[in-house]
Protein backbone atom coordinates (compact mmCIF):
# COMPACT_ATOMS: atom_id res chain seq x y z
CA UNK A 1 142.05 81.30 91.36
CA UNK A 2 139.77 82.60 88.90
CA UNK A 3 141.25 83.61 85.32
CA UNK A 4 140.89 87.12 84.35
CA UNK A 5 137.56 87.55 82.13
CA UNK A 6 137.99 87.71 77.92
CA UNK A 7 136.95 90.69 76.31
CA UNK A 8 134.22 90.78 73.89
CA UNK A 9 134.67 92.31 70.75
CA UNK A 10 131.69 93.78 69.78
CA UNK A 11 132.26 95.43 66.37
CA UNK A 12 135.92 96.76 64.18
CA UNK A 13 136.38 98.74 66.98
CA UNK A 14 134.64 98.52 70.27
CA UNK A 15 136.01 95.82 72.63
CA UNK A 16 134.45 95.21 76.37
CA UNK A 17 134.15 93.14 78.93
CA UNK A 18 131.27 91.83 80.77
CA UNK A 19 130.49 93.82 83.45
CA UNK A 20 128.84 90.23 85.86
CA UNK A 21 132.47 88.65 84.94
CA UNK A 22 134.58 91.46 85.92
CA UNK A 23 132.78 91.27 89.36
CA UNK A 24 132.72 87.85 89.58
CA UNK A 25 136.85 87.87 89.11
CA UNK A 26 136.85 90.89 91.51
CA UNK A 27 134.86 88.34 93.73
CA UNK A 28 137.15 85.48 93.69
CA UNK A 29 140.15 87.86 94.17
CA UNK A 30 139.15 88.74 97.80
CA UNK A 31 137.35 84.95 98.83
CA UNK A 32 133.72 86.51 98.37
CA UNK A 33 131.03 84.87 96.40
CA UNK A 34 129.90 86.62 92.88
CA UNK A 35 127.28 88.89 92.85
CA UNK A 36 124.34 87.69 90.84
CA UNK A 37 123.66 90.28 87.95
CA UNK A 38 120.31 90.09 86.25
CA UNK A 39 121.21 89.50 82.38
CA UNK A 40 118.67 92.53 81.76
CA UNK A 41 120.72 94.73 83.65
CA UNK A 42 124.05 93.52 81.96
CA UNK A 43 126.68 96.16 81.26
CA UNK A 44 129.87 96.20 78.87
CA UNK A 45 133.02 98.01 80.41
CA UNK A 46 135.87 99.45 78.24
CA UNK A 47 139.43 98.76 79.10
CA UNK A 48 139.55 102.61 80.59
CA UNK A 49 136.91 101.66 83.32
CA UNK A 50 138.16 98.03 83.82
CA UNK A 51 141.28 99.81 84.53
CA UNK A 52 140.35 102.31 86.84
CA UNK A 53 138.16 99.18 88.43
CA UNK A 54 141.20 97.46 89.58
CA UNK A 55 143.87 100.72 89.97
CA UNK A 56 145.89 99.67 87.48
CA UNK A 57 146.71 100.77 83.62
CA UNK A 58 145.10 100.04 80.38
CA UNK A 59 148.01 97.87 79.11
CA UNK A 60 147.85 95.93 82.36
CA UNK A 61 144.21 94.57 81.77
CA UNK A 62 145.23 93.89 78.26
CA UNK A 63 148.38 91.96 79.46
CA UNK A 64 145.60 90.10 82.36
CA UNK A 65 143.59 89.05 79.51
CA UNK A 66 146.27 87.99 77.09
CA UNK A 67 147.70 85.53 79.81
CA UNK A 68 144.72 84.41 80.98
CA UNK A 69 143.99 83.85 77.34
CA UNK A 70 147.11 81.75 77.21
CA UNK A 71 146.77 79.22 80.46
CA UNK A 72 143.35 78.78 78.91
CA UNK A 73 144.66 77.85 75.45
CA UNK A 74 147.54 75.68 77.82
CA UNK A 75 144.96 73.48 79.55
């Protein structure tokens, strides 16, 4: 299975994630090949609508990230 995507951080404050990774994790999650995203068109998601993406809390994508942070450090 896929990892969860690493945020970017962007500036002191502003932290994202790419909007063609989040769908490509959403992707693997259900079997279904990745949507191809022209890099024109790219978007950067806050935790809020990464979140409300995948019905879950803020803290939970945070946690996501964190540990698939750590298996990637692991390997």
């Amino acid at each position: 299975m896929q990892n969860f995507p690493q945020p970017v951080k962007l500036g002191d404050s502003a932290t994202r994630w790419r909007l063609s990774e989040v769908m490509a994790y959403e992707a693997a999650r259900t079997g279904a090949a990745p949507p191809k995203i022209d890099p024109a068109y790219e978007q950067y998601l806050s935790v809020r609508v990464v979140a409300e993406r995948m019905g879950v809390a803020c803290s939970t994508v945070w946690r996501w990230a964190s540990e698939s942070r750590e298996q990637r450090e692991a390997a």
